[in-house]
PDB file of N, CA and C in Angstrom:
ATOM      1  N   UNK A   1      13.160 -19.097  49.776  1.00  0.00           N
ATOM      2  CA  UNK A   1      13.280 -18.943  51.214  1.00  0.00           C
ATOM      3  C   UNK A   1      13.035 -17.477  51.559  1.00  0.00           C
ATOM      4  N   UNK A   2      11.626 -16.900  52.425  1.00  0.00           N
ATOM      5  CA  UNK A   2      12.016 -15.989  52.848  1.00  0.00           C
ATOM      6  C   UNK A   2      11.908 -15.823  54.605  1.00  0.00           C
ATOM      7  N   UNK A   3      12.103 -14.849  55.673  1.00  0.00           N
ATOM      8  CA  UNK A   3      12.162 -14.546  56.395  1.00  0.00           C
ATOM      9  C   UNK A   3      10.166 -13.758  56.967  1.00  0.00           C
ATOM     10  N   UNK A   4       9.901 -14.552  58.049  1.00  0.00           N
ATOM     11  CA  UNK A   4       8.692 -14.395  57.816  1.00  0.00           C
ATOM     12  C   UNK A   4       8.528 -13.778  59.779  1.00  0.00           C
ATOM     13  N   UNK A   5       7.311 -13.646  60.032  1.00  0.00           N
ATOM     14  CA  UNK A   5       7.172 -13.329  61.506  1.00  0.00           C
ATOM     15  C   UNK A   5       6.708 -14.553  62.403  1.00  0.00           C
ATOM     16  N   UNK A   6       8.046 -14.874  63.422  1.00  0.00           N
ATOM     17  CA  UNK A   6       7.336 -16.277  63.922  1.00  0.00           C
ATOM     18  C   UNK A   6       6.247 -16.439  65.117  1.00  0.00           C
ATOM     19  N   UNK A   7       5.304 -17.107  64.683  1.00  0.00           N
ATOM     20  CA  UNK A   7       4.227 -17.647  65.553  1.00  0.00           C
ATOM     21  C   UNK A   7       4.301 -18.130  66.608  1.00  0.00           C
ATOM     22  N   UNK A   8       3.692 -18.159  67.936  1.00  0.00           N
ATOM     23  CA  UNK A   8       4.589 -18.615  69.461  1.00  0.00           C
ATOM     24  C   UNK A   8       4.039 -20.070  68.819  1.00  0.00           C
ATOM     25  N   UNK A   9       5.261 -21.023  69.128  1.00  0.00           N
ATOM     26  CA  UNK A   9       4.947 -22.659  69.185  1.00  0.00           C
ATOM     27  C   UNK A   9       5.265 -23.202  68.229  1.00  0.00           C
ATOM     28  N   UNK A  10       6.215 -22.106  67.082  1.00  0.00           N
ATOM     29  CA  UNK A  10       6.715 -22.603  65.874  1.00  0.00           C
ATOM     30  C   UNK A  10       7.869 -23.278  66.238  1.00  0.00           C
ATOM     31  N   UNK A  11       7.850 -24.656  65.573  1.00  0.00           N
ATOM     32  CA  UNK A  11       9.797 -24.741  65.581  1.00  0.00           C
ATOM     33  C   UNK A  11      10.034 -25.192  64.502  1.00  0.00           C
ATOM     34  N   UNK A  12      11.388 -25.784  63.866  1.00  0.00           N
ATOM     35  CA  UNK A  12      12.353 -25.300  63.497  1.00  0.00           C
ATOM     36  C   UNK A  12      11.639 -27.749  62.857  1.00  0.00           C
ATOM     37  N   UNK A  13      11.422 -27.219  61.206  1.00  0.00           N
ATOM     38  CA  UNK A  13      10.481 -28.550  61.084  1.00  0.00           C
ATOM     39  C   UNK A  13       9.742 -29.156  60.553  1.00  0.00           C
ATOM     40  N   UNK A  14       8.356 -27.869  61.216  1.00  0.00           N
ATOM     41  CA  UNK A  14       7.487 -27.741  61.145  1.00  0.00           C
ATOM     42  C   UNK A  14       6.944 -27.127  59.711  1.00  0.00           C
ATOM     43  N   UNK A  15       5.692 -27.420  59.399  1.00  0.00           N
ATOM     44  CA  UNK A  15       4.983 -26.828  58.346  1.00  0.00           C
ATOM     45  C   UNK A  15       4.016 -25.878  58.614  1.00  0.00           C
ATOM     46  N   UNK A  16       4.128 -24.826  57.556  1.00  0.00           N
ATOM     47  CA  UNK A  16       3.117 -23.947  57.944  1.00  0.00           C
ATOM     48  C   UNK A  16       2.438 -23.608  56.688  1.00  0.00           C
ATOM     49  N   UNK A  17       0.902 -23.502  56.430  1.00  0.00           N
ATOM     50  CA  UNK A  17       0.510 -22.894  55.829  1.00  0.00           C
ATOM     51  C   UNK A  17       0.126 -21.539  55.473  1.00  0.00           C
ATOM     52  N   UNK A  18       0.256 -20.544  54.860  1.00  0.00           N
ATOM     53  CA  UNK A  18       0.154 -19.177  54.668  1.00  0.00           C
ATOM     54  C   UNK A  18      -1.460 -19.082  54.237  1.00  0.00           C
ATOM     55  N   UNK A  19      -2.210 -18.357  54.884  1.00  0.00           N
ATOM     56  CA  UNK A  19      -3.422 -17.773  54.585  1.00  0.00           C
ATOM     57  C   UNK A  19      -3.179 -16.234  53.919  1.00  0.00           C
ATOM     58  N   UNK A  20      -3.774 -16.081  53.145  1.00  0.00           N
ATOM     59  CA  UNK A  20      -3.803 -14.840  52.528  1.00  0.00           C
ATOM     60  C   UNK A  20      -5.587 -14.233  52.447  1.00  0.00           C
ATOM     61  N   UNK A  21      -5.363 -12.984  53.450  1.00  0.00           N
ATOM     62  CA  UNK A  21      -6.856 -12.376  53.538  1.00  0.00           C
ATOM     63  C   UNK A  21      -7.152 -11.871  52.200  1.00  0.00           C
ATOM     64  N   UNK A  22      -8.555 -10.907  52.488  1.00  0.00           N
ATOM     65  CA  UNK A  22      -9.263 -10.431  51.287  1.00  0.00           C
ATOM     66  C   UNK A  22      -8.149  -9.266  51.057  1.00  0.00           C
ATOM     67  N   UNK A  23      -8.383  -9.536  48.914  1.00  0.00           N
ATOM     68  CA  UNK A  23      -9.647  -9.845  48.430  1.00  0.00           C
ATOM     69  C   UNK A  23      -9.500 -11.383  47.958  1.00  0.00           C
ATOM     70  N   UNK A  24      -8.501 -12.081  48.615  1.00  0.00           N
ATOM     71  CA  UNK A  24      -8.443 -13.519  47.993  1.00  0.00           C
ATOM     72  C   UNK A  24      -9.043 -14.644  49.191  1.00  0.00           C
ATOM     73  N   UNK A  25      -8.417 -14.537  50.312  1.00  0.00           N
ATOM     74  CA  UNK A  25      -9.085 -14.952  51.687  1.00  0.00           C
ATOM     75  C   UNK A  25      -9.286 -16.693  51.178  1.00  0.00           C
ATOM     76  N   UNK A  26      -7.641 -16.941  50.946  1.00  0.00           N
ATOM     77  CA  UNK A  26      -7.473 -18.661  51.075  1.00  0.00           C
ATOM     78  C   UNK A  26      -6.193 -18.861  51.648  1.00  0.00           C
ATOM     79  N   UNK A  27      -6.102 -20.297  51.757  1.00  0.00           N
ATOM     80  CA  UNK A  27      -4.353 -20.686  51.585  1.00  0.00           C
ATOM     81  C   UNK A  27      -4.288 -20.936  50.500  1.00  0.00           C
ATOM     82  N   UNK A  28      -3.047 -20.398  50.488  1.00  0.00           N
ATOM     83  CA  UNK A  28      -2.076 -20.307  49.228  1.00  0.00           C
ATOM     84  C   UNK A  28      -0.995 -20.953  49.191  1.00  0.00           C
ATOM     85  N   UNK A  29      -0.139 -21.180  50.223  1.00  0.00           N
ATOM     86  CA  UNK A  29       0.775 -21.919  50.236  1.00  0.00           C
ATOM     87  C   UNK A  29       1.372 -22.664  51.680  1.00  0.00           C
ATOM     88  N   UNK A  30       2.020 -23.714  51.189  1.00  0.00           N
ATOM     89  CA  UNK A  30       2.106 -24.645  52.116  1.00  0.00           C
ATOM     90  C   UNK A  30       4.275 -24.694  51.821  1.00  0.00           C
ATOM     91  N   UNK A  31       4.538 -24.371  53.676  1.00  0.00           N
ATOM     92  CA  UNK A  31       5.804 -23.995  53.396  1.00  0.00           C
ATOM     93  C   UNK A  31       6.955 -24.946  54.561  1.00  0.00           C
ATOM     94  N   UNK A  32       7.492 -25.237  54.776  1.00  0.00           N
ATOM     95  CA  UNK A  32       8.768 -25.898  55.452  1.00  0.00           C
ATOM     96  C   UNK A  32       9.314 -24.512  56.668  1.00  0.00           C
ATOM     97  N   UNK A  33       9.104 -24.631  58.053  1.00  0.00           N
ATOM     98  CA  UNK A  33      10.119 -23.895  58.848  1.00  0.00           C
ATOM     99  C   UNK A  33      11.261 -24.731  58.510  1.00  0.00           C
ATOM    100  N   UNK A  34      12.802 -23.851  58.149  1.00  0.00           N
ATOM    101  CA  UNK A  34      14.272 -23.809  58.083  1.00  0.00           C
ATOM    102  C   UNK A  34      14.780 -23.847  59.466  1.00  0.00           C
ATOM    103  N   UNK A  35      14.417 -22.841  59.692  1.00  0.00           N
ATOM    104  CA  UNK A  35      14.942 -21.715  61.217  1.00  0.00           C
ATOM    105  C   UNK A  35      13.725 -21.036  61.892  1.00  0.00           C
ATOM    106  N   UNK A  36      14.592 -21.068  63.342  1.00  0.00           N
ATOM    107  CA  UNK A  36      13.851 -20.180  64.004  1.00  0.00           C
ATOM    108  C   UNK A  36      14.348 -19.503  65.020  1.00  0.00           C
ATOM    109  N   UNK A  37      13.452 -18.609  66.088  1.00  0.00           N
ATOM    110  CA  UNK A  37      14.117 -17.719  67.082  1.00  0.00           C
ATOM    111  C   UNK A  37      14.929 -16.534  66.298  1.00  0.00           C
ATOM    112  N   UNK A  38      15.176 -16.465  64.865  1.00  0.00           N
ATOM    113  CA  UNK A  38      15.790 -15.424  64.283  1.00  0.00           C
ATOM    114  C   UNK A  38      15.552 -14.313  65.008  1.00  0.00           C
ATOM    115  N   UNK A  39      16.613 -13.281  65.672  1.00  0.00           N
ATOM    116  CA  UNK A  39      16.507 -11.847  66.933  1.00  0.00           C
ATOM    117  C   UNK A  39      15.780 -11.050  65.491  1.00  0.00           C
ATOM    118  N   UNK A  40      14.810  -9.968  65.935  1.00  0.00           N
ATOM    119  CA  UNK A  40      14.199  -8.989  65.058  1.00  0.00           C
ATOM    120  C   UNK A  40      13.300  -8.176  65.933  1.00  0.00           C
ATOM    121  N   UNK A  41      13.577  -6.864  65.481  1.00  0.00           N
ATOM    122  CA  UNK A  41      12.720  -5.698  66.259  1.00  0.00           C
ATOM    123  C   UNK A  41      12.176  -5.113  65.109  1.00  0.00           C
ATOM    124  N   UNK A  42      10.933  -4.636  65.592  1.00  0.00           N
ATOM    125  CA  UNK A  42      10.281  -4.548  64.083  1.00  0.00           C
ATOM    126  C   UNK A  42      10.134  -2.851  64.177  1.00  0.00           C
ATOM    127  N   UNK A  43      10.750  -2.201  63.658  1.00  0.00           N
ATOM    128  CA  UNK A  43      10.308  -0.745  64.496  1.00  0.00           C
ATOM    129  C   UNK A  43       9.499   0.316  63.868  1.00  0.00           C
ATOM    130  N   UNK A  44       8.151  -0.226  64.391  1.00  0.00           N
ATOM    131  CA  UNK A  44       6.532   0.068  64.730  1.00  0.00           C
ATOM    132  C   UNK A  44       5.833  -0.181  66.373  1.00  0.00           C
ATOM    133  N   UNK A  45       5.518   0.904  66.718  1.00  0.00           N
ATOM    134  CA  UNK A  45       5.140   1.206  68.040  1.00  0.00           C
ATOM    135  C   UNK A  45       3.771   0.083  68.492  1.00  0.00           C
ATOM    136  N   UNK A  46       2.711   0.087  67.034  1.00  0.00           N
ATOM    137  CA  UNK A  46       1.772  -0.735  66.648  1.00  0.00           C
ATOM    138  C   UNK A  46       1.792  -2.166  66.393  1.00  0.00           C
ATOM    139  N   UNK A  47       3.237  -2.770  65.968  1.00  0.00           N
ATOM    140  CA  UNK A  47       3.255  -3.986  66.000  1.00  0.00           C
ATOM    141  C   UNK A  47       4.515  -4.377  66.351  1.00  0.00           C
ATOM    142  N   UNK A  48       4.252  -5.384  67.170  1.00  0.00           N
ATOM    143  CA  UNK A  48       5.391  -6.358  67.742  1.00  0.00           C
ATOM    144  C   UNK A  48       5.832  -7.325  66.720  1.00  0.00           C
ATOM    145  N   UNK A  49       7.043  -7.542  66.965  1.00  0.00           N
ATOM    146  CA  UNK A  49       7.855  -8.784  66.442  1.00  0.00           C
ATOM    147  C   UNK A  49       8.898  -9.001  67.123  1.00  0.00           C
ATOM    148  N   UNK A  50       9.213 -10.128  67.816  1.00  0.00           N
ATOM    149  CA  UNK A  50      10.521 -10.263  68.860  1.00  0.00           C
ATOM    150  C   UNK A  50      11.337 -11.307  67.759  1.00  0.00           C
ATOM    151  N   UNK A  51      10.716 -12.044  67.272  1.00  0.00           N
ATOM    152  CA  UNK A  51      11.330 -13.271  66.347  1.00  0.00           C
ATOM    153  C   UNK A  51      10.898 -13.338  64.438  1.00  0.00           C
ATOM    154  N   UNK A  52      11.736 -13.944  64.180  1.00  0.00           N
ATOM    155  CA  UNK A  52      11.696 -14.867  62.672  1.00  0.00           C
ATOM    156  C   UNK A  52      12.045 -15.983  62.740  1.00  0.00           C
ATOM    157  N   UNK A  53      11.286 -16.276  61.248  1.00  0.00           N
ATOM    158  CA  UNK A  53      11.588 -17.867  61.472  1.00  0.00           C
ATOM    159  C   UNK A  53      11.706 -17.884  59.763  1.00  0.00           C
ATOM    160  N   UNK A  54      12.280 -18.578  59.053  1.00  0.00           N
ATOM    161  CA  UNK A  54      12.924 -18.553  58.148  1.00  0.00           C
ATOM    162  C   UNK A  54      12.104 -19.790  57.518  1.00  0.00           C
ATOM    163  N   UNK A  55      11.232 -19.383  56.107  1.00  0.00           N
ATOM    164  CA  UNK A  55      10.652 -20.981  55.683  1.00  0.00           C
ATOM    165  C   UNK A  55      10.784 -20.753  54.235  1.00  0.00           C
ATOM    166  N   UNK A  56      11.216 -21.963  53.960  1.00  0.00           N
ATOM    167  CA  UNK A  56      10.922 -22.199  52.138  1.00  0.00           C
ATOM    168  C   UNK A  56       9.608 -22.940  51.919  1.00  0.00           C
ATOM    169  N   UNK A  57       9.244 -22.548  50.762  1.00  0.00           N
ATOM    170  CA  UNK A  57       7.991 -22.721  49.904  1.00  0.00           C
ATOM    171  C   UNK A  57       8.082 -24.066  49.452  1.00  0.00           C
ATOM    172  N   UNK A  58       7.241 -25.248  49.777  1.00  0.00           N
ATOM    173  CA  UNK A  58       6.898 -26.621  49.474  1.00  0.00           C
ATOM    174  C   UNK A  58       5.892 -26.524  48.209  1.00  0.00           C
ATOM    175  N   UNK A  59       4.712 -25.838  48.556  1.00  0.00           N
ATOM    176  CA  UNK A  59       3.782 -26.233  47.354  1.00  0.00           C
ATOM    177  C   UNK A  59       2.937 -24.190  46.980  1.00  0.00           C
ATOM    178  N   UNK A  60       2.225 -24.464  46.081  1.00  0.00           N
ATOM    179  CA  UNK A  60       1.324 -23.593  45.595  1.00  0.00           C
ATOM    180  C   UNK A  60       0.241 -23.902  45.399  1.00  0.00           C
ATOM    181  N   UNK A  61      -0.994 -23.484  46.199  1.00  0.00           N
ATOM    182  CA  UNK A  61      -2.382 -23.805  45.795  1.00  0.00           C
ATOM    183  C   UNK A  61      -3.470 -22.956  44.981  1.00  0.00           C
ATOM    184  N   UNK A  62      -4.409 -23.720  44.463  1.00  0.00           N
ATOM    185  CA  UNK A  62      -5.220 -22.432  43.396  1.00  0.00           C
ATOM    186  C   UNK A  62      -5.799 -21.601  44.534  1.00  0.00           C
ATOM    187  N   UNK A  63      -6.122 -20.334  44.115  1.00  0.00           N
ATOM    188  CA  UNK A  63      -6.985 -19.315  44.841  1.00  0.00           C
ATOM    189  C   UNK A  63      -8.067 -20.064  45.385  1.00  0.00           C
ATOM    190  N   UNK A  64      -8.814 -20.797  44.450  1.00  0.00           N
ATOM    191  CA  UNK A  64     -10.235 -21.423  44.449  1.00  0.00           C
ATOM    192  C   UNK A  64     -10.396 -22.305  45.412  1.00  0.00           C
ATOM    193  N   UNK A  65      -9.050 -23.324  45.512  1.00  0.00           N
ATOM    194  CA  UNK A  65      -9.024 -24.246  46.078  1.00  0.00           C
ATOM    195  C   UNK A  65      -9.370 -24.418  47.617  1.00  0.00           C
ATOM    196  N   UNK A  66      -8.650 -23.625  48.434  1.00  0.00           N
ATOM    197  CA  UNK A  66      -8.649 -23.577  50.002  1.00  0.00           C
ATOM    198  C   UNK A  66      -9.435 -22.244  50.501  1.00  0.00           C
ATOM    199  N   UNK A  67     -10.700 -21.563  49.824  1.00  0.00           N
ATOM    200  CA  UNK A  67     -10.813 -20.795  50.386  1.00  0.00           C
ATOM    201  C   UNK A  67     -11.582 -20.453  51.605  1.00  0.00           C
ATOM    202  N   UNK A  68     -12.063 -19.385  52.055  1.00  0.00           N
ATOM    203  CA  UNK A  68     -12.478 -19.557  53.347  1.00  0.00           C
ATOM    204  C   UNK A  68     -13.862 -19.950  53.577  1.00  0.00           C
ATOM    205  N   UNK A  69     -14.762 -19.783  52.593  1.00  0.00           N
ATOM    206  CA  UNK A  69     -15.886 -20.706  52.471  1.00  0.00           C
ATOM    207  C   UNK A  69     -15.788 -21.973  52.731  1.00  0.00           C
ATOM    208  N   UNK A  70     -14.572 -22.248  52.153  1.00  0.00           N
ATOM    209  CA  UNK A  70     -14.533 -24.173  52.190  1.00  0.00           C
ATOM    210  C   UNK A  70     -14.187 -24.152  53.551  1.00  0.00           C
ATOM    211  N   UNK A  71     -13.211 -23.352  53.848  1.00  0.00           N
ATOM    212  CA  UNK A  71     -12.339 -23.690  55.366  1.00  0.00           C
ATOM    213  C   UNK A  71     -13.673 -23.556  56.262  1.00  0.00           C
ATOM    214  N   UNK A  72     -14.534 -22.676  56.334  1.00  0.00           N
ATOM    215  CA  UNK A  72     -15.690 -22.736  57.412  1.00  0.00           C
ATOM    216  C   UNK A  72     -16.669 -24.045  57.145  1.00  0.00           C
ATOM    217  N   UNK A  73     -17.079 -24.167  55.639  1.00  0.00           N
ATOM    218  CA  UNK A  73     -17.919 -25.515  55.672  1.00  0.00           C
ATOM    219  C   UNK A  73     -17.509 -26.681  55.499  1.00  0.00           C
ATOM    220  N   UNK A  74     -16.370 -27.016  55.435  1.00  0.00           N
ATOM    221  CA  UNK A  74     -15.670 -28.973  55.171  1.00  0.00           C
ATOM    222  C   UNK A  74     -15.273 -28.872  56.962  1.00  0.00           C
ATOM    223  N   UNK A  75     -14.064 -27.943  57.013  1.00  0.00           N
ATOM    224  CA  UNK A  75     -13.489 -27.897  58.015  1.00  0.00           C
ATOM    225  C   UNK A  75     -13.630 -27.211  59.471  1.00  0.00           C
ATOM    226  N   UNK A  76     -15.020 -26.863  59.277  1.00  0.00           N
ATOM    227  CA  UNK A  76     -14.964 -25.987  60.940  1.00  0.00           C
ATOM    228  C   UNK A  76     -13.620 -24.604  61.020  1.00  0.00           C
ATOM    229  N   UNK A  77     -13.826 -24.142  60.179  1.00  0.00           N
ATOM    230  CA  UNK A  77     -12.673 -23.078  60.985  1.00  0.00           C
ATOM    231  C   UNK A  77     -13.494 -21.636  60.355  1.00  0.00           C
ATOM    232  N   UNK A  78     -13.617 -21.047  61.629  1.00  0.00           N
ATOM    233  CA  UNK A  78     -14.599 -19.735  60.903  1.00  0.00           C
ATOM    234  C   UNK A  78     -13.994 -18.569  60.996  1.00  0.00           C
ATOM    235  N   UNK A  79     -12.644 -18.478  61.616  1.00  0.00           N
ATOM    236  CA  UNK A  79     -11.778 -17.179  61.458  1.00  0.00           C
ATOM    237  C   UNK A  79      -9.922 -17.799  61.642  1.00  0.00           C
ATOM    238  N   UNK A  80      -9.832 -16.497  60.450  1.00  0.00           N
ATOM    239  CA  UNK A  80      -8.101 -17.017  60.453  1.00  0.00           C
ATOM    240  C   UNK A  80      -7.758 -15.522  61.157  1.00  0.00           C
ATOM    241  N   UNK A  81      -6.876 -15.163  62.083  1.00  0.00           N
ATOM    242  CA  UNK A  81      -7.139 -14.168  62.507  1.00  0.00           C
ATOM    243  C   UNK A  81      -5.322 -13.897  63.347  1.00  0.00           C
ATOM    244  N   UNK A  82      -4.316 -15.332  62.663  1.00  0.00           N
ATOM    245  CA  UNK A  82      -2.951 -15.447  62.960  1.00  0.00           C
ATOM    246  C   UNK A  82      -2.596 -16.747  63.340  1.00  0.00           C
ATOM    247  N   UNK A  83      -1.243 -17.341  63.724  1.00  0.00           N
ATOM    248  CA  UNK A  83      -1.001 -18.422  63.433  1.00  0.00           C
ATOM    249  C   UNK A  83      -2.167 -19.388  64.618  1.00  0.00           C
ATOM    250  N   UNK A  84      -2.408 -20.564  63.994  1.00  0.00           N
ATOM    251  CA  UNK A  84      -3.497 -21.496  64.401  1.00  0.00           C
ATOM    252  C   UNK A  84      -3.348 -22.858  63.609  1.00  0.00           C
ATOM    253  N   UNK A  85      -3.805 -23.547  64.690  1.00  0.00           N
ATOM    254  CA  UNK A  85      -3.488 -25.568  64.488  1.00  0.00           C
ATOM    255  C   UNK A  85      -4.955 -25.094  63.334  1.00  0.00           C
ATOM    256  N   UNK A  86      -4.692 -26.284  62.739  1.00  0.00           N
ATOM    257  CA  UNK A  86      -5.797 -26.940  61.855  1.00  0.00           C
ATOM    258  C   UNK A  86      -6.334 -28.249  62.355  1.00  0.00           C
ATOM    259  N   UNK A  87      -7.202 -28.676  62.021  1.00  0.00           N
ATOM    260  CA  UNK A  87      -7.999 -30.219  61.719  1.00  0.00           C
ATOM    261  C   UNK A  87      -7.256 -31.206  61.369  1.00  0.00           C
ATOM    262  N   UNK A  88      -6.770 -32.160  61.737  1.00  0.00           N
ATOM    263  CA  UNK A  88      -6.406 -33.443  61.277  1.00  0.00           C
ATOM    264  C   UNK A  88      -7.282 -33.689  59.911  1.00  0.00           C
ATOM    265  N   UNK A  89      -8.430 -33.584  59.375  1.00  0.00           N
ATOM    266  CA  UNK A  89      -9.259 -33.892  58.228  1.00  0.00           C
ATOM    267  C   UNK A  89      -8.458 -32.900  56.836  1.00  0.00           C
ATOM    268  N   UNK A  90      -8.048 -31.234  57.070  1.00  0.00           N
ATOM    269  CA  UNK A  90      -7.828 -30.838  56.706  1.00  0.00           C
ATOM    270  C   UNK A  90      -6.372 -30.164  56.522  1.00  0.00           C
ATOM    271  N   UNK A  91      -5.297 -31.049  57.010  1.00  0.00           N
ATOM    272  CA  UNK A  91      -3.933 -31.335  57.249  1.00  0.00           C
ATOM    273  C   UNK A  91      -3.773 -32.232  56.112  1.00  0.00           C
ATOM    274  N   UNK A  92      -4.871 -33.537  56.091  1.00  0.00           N
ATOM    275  CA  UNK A  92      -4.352 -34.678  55.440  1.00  0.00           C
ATOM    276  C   UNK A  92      -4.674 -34.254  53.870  1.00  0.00           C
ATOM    277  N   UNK A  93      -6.031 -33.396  53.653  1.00  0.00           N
ATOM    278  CA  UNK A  93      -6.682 -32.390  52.479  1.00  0.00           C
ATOM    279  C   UNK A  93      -5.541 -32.150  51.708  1.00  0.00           C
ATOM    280  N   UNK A  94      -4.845 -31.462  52.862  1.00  0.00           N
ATOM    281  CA  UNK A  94      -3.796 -30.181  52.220  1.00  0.00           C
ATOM    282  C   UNK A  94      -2.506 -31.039  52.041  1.00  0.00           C
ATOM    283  N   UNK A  95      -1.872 -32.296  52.353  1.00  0.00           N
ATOM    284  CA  UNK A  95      -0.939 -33.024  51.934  1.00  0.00           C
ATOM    285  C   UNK A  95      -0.799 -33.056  50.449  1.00  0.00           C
TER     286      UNK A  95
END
């Protein structure tokens, strides 16, 4: 379980997958929201954080597996760029 930065539209449930940019630039893991609304000030002038949301780790995927090549050519998604819905095609993938 760790304490992560929450995404507007997260709740408390929900699954989230973690993208990890270059030099690996896949998902990596697929995790359970615990909690949410956790109070947090992040103190950096440059980045905001009003909330946490608290998730444990469900699964581990290979580097190879989800990367962003695949994510642009199976699945239509051509930038990960912060939290974002996925594809129904590639929800059921990642089950």
């Amino acid at each position: 379980m760790i304490n992560w930065k929450q995404g507007a539209g997260i709740k408390t449930g929900d699954t989230v997958f973690m993208y990890v940019g270059s030099p690996v630039s896949a998902i990596l893991y697929k995790c359970k929201v615990t909690e949410t609304d956790i109070p947090y000030k992040y103190p950096n002038e440059n980045l905001m954080i009003k909330a946490l949301m608290k998730i444990k780790l469900l699964k581990r995927y290979k580097p190879d597996e989800f990367t962003f090549d695949v994510l642009k050519d199976r699945y239509g998604i051509y930038a990960v760029r912060g939290p974002r819905g996925i594809t129904n095609s590639l929800s059921e993938t990642l089950k």
